[in-house]
N, C-alpha and C. Protein backbone atom coordinates (compact mmCIF):
# COMPACT_ATOMS: atom_id res chain seq x y z
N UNK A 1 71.72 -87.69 10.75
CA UNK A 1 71.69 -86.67 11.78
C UNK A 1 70.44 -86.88 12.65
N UNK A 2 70.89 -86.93 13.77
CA UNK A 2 69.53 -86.70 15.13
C UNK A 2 68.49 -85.56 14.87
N UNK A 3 67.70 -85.40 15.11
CA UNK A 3 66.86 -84.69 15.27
C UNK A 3 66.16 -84.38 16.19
N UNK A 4 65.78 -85.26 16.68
CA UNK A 4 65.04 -85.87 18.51
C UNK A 4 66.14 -84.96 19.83
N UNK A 5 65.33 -84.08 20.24
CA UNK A 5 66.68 -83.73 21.49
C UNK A 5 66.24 -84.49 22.55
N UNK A 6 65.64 -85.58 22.70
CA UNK A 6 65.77 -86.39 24.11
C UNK A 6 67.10 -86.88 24.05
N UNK A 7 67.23 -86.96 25.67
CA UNK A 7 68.45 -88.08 26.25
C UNK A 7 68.61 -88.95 25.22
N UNK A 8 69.70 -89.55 24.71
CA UNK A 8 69.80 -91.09 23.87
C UNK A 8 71.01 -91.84 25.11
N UNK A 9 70.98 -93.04 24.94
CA UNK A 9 71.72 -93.88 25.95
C UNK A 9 72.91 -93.93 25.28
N UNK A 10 73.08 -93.41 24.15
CA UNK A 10 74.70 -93.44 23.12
C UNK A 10 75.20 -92.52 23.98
N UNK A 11 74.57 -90.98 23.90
CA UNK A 11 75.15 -89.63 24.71
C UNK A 11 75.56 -89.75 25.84
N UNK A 12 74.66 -90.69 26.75
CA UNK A 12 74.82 -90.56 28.04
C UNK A 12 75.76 -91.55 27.98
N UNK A 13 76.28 -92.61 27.33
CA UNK A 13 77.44 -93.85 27.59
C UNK A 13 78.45 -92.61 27.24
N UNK A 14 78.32 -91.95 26.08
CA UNK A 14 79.50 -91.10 26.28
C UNK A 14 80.04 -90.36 26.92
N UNK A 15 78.66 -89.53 27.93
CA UNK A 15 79.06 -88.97 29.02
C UNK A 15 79.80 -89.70 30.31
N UNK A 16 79.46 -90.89 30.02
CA UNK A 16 79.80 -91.98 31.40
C UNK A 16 78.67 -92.18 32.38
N UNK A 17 77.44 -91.85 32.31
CA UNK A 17 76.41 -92.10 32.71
C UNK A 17 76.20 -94.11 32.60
N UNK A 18 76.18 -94.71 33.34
CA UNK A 18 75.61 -95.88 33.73
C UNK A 18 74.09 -96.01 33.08
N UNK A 19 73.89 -97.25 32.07
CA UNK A 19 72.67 -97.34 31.26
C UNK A 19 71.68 -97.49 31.95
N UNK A 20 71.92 -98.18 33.38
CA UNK A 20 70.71 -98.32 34.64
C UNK A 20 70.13 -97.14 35.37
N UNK A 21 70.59 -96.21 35.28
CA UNK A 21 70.83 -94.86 35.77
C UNK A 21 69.70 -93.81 34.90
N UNK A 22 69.82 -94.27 33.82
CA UNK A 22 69.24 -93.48 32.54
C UNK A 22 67.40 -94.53 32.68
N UNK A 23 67.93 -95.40 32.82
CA UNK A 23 66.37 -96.14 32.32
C UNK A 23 65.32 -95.91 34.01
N UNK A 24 66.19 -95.38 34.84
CA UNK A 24 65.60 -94.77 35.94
C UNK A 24 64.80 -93.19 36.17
N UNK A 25 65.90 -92.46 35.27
CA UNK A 25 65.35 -91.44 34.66
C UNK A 25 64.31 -91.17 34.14
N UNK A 26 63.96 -92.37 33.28
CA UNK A 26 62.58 -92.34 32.28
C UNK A 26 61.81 -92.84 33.36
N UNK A 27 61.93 -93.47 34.23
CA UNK A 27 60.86 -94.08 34.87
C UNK A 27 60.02 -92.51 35.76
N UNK A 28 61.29 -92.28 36.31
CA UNK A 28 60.71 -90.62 36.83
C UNK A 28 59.79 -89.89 36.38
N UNK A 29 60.48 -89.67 34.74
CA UNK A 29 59.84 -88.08 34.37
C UNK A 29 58.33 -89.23 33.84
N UNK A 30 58.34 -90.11 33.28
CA UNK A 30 56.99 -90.53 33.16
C UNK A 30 55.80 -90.30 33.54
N UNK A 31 54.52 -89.75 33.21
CA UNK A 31 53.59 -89.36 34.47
C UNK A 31 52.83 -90.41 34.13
N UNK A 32 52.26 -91.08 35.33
CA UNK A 32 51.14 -92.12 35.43
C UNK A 32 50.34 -91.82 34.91
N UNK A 33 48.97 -92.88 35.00
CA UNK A 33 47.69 -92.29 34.31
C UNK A 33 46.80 -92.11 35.40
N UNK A 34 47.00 -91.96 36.48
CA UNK A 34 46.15 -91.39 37.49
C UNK A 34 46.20 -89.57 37.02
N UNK A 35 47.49 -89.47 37.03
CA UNK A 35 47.83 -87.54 36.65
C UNK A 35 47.22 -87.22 35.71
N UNK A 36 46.55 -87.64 35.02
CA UNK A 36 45.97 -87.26 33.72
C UNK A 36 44.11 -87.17 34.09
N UNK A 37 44.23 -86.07 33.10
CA UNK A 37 42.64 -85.76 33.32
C UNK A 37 42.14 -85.29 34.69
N UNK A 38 40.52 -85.03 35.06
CA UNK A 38 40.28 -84.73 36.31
C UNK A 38 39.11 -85.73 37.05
N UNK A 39 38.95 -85.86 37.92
CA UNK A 39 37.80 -86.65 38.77
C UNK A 39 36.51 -86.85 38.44
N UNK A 40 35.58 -85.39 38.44
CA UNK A 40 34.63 -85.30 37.63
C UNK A 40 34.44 -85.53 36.44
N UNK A 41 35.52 -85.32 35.72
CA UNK A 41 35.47 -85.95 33.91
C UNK A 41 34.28 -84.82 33.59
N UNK A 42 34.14 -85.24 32.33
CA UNK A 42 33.08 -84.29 31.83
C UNK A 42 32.18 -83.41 31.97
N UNK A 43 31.49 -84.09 33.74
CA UNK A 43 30.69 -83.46 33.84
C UNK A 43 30.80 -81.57 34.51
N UNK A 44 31.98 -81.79 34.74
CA UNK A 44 32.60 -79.91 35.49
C UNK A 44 32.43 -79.12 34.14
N UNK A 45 32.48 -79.70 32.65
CA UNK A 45 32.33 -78.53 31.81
C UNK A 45 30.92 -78.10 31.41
N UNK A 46 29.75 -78.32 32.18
CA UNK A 46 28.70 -77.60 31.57
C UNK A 46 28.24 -76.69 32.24
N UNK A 47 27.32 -75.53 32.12
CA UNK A 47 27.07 -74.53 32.31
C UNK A 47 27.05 -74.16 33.66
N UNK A 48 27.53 -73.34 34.77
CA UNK A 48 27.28 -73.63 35.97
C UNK A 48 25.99 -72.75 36.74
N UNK A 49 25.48 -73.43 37.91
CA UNK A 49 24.36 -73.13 38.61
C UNK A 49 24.97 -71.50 39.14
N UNK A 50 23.82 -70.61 39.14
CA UNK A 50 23.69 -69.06 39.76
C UNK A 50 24.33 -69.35 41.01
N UNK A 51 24.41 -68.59 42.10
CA UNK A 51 24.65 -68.80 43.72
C UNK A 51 23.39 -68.53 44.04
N UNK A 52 22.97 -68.37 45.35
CA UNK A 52 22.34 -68.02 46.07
C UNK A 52 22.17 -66.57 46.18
N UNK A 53 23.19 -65.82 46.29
CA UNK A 53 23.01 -64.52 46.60
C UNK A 53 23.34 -63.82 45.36
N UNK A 54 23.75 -64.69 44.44
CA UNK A 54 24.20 -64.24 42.96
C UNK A 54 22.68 -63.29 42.09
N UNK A 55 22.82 -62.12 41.77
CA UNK A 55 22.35 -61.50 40.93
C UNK A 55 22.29 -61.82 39.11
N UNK A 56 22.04 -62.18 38.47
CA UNK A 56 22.39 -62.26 36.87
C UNK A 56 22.26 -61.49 36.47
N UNK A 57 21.54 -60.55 36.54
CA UNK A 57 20.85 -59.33 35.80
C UNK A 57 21.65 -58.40 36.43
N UNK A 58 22.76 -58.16 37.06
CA UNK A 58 23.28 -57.42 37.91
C UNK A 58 23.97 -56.36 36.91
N UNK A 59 24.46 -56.67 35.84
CA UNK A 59 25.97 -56.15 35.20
C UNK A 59 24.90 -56.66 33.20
N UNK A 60 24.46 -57.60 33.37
CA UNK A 60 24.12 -57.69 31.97
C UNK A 60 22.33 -58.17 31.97
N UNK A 61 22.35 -57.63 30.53
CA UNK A 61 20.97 -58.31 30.09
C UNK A 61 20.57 -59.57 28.94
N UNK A 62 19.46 -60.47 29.31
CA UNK A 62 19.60 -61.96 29.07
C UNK A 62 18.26 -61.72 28.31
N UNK A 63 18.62 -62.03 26.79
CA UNK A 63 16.97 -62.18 25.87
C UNK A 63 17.21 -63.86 25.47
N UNK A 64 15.95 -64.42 25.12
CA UNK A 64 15.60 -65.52 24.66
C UNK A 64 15.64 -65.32 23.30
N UNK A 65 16.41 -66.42 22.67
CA UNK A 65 16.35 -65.73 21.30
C UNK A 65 16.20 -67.56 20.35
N UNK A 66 15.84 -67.01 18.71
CA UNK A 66 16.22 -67.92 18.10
C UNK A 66 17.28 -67.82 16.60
N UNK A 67 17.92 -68.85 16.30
CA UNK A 67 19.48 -68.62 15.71
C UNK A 67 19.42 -69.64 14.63
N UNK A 68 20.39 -69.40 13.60
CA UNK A 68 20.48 -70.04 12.70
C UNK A 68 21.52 -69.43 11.46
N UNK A 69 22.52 -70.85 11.04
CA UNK A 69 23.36 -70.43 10.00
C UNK A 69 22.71 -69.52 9.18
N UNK A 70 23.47 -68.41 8.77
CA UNK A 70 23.00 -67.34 7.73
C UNK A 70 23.21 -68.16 6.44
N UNK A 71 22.50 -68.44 5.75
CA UNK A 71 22.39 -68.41 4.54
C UNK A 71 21.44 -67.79 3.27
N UNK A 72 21.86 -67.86 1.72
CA UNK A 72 21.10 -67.40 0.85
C UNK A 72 19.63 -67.98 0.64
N UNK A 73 19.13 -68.52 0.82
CA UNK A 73 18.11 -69.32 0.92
C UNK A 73 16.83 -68.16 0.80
N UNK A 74 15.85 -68.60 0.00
CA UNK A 74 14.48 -67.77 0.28
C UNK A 74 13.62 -68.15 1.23
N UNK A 75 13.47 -69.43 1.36
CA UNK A 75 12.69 -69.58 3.00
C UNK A 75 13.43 -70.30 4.10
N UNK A 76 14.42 -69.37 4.69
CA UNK A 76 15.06 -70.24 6.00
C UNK A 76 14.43 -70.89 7.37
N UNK A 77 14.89 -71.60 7.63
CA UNK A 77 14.50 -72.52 8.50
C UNK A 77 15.63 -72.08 9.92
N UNK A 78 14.74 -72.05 10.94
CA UNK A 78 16.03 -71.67 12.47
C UNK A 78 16.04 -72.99 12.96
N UNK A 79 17.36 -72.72 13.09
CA UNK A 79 18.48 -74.07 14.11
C UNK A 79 18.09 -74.63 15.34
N UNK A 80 17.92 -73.34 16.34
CA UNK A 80 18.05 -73.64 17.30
C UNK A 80 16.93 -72.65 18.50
N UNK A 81 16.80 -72.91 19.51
CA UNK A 81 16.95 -72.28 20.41
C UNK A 81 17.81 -71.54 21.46
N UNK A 82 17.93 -70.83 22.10
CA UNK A 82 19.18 -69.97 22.73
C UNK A 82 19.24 -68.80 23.95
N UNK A 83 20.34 -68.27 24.26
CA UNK A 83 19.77 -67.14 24.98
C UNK A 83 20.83 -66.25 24.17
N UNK A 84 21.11 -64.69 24.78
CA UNK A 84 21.88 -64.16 23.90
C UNK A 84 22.25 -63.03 25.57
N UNK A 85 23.57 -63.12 25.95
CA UNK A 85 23.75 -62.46 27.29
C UNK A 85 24.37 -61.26 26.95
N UNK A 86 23.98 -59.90 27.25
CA UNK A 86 24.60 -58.90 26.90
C UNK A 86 25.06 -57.93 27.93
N UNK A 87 26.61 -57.64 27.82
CA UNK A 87 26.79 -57.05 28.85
C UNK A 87 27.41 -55.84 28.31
N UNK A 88 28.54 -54.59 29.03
CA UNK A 88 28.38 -53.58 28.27
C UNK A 88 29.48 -53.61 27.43
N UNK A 89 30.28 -54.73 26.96
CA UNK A 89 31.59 -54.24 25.47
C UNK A 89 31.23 -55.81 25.25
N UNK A 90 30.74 -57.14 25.28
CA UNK A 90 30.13 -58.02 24.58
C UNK A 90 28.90 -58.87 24.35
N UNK A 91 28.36 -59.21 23.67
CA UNK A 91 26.98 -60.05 23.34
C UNK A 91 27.60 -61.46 22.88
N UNK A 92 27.15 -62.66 23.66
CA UNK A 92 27.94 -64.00 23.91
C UNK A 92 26.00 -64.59 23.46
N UNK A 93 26.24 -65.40 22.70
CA UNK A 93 24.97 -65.99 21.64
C UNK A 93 25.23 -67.49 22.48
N UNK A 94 24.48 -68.34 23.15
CA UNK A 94 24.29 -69.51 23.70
C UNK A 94 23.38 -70.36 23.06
N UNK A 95 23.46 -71.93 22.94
CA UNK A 95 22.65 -72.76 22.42
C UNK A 95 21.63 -73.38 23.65
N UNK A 96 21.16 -73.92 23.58
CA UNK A 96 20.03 -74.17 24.85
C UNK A 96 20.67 -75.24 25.46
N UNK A 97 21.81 -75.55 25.99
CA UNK A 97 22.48 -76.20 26.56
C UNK A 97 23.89 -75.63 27.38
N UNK A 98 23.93 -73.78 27.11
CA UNK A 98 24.84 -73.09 27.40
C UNK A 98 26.21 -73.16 26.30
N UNK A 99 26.62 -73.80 25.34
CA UNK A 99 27.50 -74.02 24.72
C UNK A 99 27.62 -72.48 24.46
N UNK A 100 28.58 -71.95 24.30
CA UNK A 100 28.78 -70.51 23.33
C UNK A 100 28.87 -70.79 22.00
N UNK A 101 27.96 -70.14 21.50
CA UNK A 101 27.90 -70.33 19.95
C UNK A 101 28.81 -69.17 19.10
N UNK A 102 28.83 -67.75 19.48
CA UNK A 102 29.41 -67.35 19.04
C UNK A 102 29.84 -65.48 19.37
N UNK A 103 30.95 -64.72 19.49
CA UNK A 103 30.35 -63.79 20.72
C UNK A 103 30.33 -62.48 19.69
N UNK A 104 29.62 -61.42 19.73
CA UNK A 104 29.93 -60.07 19.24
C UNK A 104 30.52 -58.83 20.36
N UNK A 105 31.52 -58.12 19.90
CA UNK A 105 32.04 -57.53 20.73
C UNK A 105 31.96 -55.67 20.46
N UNK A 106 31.55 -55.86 18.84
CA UNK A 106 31.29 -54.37 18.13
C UNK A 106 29.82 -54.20 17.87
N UNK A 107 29.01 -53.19 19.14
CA UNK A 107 27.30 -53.33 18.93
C UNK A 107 27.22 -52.42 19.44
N UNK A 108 26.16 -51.33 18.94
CA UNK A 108 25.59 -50.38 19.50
C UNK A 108 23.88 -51.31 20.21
N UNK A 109 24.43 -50.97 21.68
CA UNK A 109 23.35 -51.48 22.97
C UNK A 109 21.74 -51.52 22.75
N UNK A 110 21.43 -50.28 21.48
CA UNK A 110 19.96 -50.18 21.15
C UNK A 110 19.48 -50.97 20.52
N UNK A 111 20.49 -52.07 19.28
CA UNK A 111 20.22 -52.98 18.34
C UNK A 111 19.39 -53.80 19.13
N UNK A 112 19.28 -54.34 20.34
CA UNK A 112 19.02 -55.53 21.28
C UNK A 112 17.84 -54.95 21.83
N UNK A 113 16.63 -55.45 21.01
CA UNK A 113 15.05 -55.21 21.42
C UNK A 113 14.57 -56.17 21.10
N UNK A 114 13.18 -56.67 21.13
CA UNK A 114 12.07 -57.93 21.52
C UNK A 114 12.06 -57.66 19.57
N UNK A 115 11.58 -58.57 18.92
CA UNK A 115 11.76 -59.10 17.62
C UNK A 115 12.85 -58.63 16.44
N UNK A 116 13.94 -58.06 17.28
CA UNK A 116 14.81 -57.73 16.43
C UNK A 116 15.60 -58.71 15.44
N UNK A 117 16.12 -58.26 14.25
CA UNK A 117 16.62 -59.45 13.85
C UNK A 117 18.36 -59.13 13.68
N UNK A 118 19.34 -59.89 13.78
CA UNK A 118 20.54 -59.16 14.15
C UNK A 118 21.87 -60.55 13.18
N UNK A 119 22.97 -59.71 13.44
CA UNK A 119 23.84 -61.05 13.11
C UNK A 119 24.64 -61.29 13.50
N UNK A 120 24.88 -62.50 14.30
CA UNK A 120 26.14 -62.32 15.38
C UNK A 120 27.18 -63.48 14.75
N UNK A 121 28.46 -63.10 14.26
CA UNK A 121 29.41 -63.93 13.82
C UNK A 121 28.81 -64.33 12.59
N UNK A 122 29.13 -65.61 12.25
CA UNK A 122 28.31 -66.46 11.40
C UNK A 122 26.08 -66.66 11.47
N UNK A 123 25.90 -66.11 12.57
CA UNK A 123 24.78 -66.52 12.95
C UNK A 123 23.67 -65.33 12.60
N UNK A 124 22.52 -65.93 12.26
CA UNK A 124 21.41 -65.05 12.36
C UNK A 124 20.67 -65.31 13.51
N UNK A 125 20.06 -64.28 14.28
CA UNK A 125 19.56 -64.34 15.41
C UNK A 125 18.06 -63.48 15.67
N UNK A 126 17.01 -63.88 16.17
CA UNK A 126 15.96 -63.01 16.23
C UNK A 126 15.76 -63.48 17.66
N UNK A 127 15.73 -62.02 18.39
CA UNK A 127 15.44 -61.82 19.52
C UNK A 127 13.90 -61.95 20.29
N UNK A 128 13.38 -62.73 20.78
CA UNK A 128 12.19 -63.11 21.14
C UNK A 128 11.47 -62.27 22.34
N UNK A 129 12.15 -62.42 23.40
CA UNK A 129 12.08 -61.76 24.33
C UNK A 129 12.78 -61.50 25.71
N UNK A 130 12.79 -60.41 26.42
CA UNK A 130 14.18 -60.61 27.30
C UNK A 130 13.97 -61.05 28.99
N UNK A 131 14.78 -61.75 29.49
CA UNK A 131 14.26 -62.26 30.22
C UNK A 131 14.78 -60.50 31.96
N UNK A 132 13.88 -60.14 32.47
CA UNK A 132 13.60 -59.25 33.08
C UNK A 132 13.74 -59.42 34.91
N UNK A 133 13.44 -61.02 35.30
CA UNK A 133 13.87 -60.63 36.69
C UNK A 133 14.66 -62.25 36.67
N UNK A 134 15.05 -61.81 37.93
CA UNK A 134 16.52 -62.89 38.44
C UNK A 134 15.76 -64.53 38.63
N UNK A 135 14.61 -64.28 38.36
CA UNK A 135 13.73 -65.99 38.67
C UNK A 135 13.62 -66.80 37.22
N UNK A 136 13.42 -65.31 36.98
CA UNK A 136 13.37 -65.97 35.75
C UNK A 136 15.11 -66.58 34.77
N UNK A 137 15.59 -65.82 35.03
CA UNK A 137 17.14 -66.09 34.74
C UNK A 137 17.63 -67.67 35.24
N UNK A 138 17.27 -67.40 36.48
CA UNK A 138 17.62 -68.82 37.48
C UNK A 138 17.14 -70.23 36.32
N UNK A 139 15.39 -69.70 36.48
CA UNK A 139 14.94 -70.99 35.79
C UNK A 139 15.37 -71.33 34.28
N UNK A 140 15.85 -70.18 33.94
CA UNK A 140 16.33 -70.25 32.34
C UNK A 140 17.62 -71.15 32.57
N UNK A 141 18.36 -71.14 33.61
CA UNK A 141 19.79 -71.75 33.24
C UNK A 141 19.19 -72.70 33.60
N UNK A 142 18.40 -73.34 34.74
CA UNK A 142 18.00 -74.80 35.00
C UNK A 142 18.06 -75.73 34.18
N UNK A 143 17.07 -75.05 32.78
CA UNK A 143 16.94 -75.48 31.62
C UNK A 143 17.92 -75.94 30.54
N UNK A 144 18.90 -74.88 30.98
CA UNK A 144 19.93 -75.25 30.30
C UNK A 144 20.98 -76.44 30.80
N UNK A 145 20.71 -76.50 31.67
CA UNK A 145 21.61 -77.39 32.47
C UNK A 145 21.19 -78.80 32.26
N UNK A 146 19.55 -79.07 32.31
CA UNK A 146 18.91 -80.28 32.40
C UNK A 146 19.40 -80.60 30.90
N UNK A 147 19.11 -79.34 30.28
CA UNK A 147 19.54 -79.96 28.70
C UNK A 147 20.83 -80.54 27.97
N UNK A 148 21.62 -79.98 29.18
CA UNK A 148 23.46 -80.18 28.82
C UNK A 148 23.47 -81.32 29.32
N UNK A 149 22.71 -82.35 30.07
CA UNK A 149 23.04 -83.43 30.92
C UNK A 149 22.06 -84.49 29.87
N UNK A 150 21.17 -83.86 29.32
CA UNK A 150 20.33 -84.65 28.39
C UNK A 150 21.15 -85.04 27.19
N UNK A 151 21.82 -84.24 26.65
CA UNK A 151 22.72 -84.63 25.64
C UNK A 151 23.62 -85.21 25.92
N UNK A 152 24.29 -85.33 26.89
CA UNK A 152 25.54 -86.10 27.05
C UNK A 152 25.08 -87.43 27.39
């Protein structure tokens, strides 16, 4: 028994379809390898630049933070560096390259102060400090950006 529901050239001889007819077909639905993928390649997925007239701080607030797998351990060691963007129904945890690390969506807004220590998803997170005007925001993603281009 078949299994495969493509065209077979048995079906179509039975239909009376011409075998030249059919191998034209495939040539059609085929997509080249130009159609595949995009121009920029890789580089369109990393973090993107503010605008010009763009606000950050407009709608959410941006702390500098540092993160690390939760584990049992008596003296842990942190992972990473990060930011942690909070706006008002989620907190989205970033690695210093913009990657999303991991997001919380159930938080009461007061938890999020300067040495707090918190847990977002899998992650432990201590809040360092928050970043307060739009220059500073700007230069924070810079950073992140130079860093997303450094790794790749």
């Amino acid at each position: 028994m078949r299994r495969s529901q493509a065209p077979s050239v048995r079906n179509a001889a039975k239909r009376g379809f011409p075998a030249c007819e059919i191998e034209v077909r495939k040539q059609a639905c085929a997509p080249s390898e130009m159609q595949w993928g995009t121009t920029g390649g890789y580089r369109s997925l990393g973090p993107r630049r503010y605008g010009e007239a763009e606000n950050p701080l407009k709608d959410k607030r941006i702390f500098l933070v540092l993160w690390r797998p939760q584990s049992n351990k008596k003296h842990k060691t942190w992972k990473g560096n990060g930011t942690l963007e909070v706006t008002a129904n989620r907190a989205t945890l970033k690695d210093e390259t913009g990657k999303v690390l991991d997001v919380l969506t159930c938080f009461k807004p007061e938890k999020f102060q300067e040495n707090a220590l918190i847990e977002i998803g899998m992650k432990d997170v201590e809040i360092q400090e928050e970043l307060k005007t739009a220059e500073e925001c700007i230069a924070q993603r810079k950073e992140e950006i130079e860093n997303w281009y450094r790794k790749q």
